[in-house]
C-alpha atoms as a PDB file:
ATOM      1  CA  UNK A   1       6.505 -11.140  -2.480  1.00  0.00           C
ATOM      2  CA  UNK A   2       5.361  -9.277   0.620  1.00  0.00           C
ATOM      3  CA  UNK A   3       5.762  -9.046   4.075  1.00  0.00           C
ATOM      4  CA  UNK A   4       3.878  -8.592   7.402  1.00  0.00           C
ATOM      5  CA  UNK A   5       0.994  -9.628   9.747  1.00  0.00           C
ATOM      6  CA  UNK A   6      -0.443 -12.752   7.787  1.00  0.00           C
ATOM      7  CA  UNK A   7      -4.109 -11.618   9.646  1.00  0.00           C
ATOM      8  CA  UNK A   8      -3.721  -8.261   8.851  1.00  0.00           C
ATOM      9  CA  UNK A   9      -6.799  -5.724   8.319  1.00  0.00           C
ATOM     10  CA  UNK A  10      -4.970  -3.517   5.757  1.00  0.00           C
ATOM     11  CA  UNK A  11      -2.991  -4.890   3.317  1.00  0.00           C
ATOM     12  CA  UNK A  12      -1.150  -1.929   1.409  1.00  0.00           C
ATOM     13  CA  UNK A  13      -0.101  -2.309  -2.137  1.00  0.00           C
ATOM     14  CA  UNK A  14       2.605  -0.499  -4.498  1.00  0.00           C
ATOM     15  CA  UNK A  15       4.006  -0.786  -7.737  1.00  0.00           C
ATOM     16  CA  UNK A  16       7.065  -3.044  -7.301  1.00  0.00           C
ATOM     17  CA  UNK A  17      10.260  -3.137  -5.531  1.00  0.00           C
ATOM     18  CA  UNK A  18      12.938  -0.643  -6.273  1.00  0.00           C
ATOM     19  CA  UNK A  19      16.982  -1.327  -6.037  1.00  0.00           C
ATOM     20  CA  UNK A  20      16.851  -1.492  -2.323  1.00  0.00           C
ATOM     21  CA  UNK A  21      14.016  -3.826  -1.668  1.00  0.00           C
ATOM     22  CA  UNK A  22      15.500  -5.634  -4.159  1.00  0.00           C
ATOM     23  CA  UNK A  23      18.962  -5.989  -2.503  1.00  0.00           C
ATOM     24  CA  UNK A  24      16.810  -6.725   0.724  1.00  0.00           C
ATOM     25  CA  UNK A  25      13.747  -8.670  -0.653  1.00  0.00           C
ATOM     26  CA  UNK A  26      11.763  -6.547   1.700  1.00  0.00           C
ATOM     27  CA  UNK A  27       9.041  -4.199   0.604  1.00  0.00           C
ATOM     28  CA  UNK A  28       9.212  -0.496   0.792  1.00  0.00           C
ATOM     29  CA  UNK A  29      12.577  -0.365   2.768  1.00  0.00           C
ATOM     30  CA  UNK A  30      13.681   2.912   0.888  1.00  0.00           C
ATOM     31  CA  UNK A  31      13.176   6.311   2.016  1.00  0.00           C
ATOM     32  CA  UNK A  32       9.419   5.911   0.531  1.00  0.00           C
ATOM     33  CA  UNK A  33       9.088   2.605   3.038  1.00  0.00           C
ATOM     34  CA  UNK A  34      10.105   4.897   5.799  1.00  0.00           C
ATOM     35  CA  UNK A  35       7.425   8.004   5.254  1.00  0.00           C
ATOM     36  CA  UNK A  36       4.863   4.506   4.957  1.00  0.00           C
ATOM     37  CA  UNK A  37       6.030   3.427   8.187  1.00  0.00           C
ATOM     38  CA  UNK A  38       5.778   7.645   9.562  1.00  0.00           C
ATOM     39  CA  UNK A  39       2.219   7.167   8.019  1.00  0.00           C
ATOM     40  CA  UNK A  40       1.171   3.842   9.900  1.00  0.00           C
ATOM     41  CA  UNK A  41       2.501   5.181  12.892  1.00  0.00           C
ATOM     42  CA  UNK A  42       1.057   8.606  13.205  1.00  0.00           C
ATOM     43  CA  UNK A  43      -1.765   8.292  11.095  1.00  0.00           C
ATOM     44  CA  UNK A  44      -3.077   5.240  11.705  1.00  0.00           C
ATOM     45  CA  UNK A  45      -1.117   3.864  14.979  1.00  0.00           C
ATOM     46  CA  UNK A  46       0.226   0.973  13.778  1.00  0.00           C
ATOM     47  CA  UNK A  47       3.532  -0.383  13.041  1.00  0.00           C
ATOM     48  CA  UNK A  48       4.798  -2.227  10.247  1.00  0.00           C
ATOM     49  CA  UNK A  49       4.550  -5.329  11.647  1.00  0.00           C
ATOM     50  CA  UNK A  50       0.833  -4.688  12.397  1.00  0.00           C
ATOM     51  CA  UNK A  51      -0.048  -4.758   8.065  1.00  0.00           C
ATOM     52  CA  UNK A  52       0.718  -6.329   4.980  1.00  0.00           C
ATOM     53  CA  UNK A  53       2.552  -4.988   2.177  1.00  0.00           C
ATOM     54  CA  UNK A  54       2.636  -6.460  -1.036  1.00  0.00           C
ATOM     55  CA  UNK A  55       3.339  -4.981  -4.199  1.00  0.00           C
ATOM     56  CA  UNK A  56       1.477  -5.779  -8.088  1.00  0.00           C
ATOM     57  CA  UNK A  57       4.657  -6.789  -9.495  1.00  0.00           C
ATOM     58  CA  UNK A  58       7.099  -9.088  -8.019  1.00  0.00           C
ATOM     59  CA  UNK A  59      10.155  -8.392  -8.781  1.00  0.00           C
ATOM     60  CA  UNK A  60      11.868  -5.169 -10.515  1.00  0.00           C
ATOM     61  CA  UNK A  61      11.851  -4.059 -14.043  1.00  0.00           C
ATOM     62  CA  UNK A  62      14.735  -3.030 -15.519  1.00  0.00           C
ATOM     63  CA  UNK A  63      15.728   0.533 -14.536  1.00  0.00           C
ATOM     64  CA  UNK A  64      13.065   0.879 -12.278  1.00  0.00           C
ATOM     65  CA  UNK A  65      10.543   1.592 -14.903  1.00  0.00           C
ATOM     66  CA  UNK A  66       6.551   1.429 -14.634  1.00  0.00           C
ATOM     67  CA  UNK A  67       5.787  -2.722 -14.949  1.00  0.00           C
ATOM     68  CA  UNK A  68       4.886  -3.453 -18.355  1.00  0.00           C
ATOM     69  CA  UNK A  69       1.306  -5.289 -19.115  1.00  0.00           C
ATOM     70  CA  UNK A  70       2.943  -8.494 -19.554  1.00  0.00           C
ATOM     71  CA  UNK A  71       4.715  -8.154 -16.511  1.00  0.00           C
ATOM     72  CA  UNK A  72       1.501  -6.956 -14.335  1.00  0.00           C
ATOM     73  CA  UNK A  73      -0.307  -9.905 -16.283  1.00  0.00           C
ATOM     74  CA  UNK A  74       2.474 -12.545 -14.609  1.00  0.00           C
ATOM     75  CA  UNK A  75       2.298 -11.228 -10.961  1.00  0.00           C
ATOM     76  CA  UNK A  76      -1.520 -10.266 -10.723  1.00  0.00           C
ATOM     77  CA  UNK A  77      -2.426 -14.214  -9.754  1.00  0.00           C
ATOM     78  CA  UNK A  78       0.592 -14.394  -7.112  1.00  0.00           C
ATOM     79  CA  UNK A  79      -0.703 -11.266  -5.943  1.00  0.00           C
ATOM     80  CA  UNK A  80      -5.024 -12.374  -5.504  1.00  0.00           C
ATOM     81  CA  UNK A  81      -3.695 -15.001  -3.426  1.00  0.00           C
ATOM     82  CA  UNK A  82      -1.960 -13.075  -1.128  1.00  0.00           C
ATOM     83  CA  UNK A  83      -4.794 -11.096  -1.012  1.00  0.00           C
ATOM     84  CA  UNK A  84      -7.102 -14.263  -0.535  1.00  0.00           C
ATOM     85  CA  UNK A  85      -5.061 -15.709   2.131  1.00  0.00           C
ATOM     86  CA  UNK A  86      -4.846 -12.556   4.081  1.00  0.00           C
ATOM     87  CA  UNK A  87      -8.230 -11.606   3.752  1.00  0.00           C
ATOM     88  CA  UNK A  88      -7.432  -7.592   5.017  1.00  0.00           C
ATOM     89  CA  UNK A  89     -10.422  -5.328   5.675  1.00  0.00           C
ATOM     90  CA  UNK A  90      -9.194  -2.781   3.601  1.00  0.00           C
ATOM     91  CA  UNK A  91      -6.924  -2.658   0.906  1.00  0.00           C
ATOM     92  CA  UNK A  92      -4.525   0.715  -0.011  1.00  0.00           C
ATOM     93  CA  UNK A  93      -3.321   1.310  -3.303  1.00  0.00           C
ATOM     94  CA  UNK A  94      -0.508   3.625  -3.253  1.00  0.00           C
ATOM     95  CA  UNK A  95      -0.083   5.495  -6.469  1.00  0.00           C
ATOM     96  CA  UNK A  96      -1.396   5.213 -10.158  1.00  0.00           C
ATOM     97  CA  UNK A  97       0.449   2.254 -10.915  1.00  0.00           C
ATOM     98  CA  UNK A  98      -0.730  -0.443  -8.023  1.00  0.00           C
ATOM     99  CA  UNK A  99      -4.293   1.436  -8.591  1.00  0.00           C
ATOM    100  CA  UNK A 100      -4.647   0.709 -12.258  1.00  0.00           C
ATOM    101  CA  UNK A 101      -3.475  -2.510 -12.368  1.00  0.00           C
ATOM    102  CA  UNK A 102      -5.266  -3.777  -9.257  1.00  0.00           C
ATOM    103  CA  UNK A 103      -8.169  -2.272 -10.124  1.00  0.00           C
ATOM    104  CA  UNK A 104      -8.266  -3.163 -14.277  1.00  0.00           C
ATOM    105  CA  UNK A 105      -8.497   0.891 -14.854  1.00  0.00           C
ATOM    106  CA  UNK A 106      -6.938   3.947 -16.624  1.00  0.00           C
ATOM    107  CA  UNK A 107      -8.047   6.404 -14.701  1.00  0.00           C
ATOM    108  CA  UNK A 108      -5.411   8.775 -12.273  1.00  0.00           C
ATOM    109  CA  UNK A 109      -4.807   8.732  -8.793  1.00  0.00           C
ATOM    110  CA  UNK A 110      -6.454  12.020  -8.622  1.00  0.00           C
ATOM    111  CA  UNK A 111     -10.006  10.426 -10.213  1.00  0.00           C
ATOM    112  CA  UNK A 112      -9.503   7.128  -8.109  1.00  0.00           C
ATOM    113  CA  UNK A 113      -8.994   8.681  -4.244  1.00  0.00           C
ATOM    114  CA  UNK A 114     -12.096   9.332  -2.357  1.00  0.00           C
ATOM    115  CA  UNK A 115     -14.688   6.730  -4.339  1.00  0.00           C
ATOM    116  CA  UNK A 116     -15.809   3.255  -3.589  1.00  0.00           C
ATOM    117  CA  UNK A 117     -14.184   1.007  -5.138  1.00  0.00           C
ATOM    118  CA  UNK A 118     -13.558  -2.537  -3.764  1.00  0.00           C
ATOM    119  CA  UNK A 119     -11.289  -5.679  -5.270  1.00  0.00           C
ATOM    120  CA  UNK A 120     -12.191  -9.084  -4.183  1.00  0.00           C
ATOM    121  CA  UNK A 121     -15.496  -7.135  -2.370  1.00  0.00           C
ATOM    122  CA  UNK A 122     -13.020  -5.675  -0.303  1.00  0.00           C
ATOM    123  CA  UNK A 123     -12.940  -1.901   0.248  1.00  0.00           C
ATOM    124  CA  UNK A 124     -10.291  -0.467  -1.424  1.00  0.00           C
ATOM    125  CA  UNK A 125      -8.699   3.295  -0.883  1.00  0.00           C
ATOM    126  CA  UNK A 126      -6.769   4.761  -3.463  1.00  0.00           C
ATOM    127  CA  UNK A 127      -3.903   7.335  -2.505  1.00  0.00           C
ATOM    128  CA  UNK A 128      -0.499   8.852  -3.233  1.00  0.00           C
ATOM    129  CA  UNK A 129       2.171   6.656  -3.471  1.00  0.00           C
ATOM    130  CA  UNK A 130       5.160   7.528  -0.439  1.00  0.00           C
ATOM    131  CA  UNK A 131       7.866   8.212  -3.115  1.00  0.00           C
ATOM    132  CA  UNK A 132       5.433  11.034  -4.898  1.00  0.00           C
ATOM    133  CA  UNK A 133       4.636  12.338  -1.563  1.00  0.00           C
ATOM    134  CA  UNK A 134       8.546  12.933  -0.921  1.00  0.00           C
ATOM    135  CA  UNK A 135       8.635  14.972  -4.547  1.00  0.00           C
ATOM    136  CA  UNK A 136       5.279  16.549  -3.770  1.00  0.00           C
ATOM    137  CA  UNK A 137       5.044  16.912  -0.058  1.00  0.00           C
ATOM    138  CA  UNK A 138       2.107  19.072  -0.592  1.00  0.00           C
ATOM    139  CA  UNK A 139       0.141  16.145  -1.089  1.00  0.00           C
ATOM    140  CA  UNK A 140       0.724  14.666   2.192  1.00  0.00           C
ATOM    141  CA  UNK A 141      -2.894  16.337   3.476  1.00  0.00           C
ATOM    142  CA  UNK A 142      -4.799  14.328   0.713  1.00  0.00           C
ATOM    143  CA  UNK A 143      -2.947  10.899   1.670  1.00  0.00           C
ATOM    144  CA  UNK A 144      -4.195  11.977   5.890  1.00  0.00           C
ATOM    145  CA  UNK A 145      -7.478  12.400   4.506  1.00  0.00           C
ATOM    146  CA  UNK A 146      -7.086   8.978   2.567  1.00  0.00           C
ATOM    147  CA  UNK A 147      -5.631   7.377   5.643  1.00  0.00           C
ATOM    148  CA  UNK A 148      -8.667   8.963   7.967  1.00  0.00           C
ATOM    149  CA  UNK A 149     -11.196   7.405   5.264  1.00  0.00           C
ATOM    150  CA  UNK A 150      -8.999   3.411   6.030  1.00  0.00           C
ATOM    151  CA  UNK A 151      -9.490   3.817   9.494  1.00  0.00           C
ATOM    152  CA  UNK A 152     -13.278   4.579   9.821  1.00  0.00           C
ATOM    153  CA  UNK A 153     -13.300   1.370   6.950  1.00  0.00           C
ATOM    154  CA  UNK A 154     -11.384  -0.322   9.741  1.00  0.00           C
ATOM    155  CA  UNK A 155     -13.723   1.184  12.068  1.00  0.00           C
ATOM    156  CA  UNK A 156     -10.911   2.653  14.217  1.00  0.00           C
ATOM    157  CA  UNK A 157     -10.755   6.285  15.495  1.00  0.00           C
ATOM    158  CA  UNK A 158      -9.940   8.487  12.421  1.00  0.00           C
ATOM    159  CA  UNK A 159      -7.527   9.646  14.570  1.00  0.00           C
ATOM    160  CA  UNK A 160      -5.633   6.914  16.384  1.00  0.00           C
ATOM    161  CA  UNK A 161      -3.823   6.801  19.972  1.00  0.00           C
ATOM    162  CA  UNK A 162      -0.043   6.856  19.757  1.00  0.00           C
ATOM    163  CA  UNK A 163       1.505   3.946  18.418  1.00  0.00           C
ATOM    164  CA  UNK A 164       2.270   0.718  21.154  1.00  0.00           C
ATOM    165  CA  UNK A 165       6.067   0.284  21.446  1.00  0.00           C
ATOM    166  CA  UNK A 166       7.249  -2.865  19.731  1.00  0.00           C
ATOM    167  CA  UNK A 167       7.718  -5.736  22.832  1.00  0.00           C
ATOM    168  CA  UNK A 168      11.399  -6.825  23.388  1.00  0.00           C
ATOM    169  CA  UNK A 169      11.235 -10.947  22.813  1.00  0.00           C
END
């Protein structure tokens, strides 16, 4: 359903899981789940374990399609309460699909990033999803700017220090 820091600040949320999340039942383990993890790291200096990553639809639709309404409709109440329980500071969507369906709108990525919008009253920020960003890497300046905009939310540098190492134990 989602995996991280229970207390997180951010929660992050995509579309659902693909073939290898769910082989692993782990979010974003793919290469898209890797450039998220590059982003945490370098543009917000955090690690994985530091967030919460969810996605709208719990499980995967056949042949890795968009989730259909029915589908969204199902998961959207599993995915409140994580949201409720976890309380973040800031939510991300990342890409059209976790967007619109989070958000109850048809409008693109492109309209969504840079407004206030909030779910729950909580800020959310709207940006590429990792997976477009590895088709489009021109993008990857809009999602730093989107990241920048979550960490003044979070009222952390818009810039951060390097990431801590993980502690052995």
């Amino acid at each position: 359903f989602g995996e991280g820091d229970p207390q997180a600040r951010v929660m992050f949320i995509g579309e659902a899981p693909g073939a290898q999340e769910d082989r692993t039942g782990r979010p974003f383990v793919g290469a898209a789940g890797q450039l998220l993890e590059k982003i945490l790291e370098n543009a917000m200096g955090l690690r994985r374990d530091q967030v919460y990553i969810a996605n709208i639809n719990k499980c995967r639709p056949p042949d890795n399609r968009p989730p259909e309404a029915d589908e969204v409709a199902a998961c959207l109440p599993f995915l409140r309460r994580q949201v409720e329980i976890v309380q973040p500071a800031v939510i991300v969507c990342l890409g059209r699909t976790a967007a619109q369906n989070l958000l109850g709108t048809t409008a693109s990525t492109t309209a969504l990033r840079g407004k206030d919008l909030t779910y729950l009253d909580i800020p959310v920020v709207v940006t590429w999803h990792p997976a477009y960003l590895l088709r489009e890497p021109a993008h990857k300046r809009e999602t730093w700017d989107d990241i920048k905009r979550v960490n003044r939310l979070l009222g952390r540098p818009e810039v951060p220090p390097p990431t801590p190492p993980r502690q052995a134990g």
